[in-house]
N, C-alpha and C. Protein backbone atom coordinates (compact mmCIF):
# COMPACT_ATOMS: atom_id res chain seq x y z
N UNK A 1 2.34 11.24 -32.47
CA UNK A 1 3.70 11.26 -31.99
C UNK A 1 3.94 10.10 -31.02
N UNK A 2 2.97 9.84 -29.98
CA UNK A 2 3.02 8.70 -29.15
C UNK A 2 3.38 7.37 -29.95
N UNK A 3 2.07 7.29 -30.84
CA UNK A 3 2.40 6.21 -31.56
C UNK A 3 3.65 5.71 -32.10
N UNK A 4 4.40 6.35 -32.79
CA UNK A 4 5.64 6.80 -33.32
C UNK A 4 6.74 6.18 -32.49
N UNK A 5 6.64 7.16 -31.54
CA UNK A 5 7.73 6.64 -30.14
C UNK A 5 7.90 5.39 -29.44
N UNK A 6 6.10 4.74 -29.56
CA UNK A 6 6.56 3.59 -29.42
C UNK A 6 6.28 2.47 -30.16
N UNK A 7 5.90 2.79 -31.29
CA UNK A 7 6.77 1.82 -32.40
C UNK A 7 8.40 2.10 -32.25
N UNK A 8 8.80 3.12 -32.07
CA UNK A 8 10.01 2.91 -32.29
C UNK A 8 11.26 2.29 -31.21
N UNK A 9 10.24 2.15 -29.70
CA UNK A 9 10.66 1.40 -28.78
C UNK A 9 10.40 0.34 -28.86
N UNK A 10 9.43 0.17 -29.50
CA UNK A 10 9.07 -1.01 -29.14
C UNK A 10 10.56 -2.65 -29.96
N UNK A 11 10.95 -2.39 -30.23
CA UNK A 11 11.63 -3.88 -31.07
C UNK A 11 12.94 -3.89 -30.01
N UNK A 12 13.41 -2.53 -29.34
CA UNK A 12 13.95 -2.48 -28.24
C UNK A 12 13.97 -2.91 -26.86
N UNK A 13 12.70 -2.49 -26.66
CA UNK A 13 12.22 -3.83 -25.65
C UNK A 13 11.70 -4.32 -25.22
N UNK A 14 11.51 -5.00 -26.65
CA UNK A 14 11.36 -6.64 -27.28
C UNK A 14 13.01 -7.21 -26.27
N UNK A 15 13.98 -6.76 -27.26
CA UNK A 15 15.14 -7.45 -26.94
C UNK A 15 15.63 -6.85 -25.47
N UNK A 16 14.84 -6.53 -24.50
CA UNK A 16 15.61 -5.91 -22.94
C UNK A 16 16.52 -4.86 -23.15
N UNK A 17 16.58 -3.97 -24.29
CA UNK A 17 18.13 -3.07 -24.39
C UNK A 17 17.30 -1.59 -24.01
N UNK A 18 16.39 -1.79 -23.26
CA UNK A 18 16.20 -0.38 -22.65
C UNK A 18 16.89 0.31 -21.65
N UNK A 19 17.00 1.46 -21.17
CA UNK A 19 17.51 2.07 -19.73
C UNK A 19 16.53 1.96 -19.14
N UNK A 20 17.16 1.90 -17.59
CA UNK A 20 15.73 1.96 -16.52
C UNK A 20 14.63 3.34 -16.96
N UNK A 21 15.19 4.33 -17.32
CA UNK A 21 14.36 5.05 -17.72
C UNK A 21 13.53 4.95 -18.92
N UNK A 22 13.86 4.43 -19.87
CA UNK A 22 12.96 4.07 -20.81
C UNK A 22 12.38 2.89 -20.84
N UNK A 23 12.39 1.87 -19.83
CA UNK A 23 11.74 1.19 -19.53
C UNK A 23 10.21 1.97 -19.17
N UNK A 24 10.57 2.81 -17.79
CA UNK A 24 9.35 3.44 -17.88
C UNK A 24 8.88 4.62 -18.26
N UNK A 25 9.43 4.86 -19.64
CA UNK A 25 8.78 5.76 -20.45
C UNK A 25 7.90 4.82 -21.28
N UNK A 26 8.55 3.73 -21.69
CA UNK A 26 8.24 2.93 -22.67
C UNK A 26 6.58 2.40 -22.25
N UNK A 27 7.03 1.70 -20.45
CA UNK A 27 5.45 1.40 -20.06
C UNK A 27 4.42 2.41 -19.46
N UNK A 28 4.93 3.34 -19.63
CA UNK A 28 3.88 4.70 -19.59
C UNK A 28 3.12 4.53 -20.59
N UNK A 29 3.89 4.71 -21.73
CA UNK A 29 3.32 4.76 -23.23
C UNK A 29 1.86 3.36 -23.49
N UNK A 30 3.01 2.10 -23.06
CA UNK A 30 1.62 1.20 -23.76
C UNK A 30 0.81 1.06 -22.36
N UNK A 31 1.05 0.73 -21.13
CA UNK A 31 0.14 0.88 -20.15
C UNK A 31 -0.94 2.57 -20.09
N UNK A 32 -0.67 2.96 -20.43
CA UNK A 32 -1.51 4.50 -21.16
C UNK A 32 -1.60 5.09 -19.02
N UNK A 33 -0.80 5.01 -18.61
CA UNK A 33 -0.69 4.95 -16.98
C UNK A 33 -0.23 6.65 -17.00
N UNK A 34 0.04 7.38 -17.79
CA UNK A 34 0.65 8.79 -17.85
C UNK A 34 -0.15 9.62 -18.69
N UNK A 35 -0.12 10.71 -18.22
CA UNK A 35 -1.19 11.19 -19.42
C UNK A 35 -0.34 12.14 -20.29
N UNK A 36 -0.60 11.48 -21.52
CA UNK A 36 0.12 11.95 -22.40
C UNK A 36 -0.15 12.55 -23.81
N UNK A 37 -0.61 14.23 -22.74
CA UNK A 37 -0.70 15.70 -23.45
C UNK A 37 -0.14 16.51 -22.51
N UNK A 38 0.23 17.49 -23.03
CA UNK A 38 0.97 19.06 -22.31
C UNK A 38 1.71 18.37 -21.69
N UNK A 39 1.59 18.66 -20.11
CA UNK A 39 2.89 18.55 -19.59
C UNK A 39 3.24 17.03 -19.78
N UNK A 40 2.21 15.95 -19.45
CA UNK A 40 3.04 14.61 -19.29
C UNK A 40 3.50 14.35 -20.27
N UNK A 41 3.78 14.87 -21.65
CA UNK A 41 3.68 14.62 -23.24
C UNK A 41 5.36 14.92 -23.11
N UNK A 42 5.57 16.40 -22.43
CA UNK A 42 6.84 16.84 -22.67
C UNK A 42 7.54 16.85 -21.69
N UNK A 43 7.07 16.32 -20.22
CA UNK A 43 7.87 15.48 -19.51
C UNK A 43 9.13 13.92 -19.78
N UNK A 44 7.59 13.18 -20.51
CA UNK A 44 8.13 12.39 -21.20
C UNK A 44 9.73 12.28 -22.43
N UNK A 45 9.28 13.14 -23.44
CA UNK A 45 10.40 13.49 -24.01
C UNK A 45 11.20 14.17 -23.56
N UNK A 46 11.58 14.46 -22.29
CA UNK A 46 12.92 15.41 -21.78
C UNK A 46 13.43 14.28 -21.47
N UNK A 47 12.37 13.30 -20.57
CA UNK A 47 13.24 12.29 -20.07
C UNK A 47 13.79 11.22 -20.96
N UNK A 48 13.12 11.04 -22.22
CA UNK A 48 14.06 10.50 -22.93
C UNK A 48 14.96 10.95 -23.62
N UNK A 49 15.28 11.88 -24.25
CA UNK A 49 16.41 12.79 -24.48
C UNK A 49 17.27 13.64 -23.67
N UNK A 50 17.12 13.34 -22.35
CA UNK A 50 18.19 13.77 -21.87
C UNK A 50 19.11 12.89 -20.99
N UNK A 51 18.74 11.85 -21.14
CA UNK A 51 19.58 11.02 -21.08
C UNK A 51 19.34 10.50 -19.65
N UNK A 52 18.74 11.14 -19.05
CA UNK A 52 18.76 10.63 -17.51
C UNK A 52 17.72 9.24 -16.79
């Protein structure tokens, strides 16, 4: 699923069209700086789907 997410960020920002927040969802993901199972997994996706 990680993988996924950020392939699918990734061509995004490539071109800078992230939100400050998915900026650092995005460098959570490839800096591997979050740990991402259980909670940091579904921390992560609230914060990108909810917009904040």
């Amino acid at each position: 699923m990680m993988r996924d997410l950020r392939i699918a960020l990734e061509p995004v920002a490539i071109k800078s069209q992230l939100s400050p927040q998915g900026k650092r969802i995005f460098w959570n993901i490839t800096a591997g700086g979050y740990q991402l199972t259980g909670v940091g997994l579904a921390s992560q996706a609230a914060m990108l789907f909810s917009g904040r």
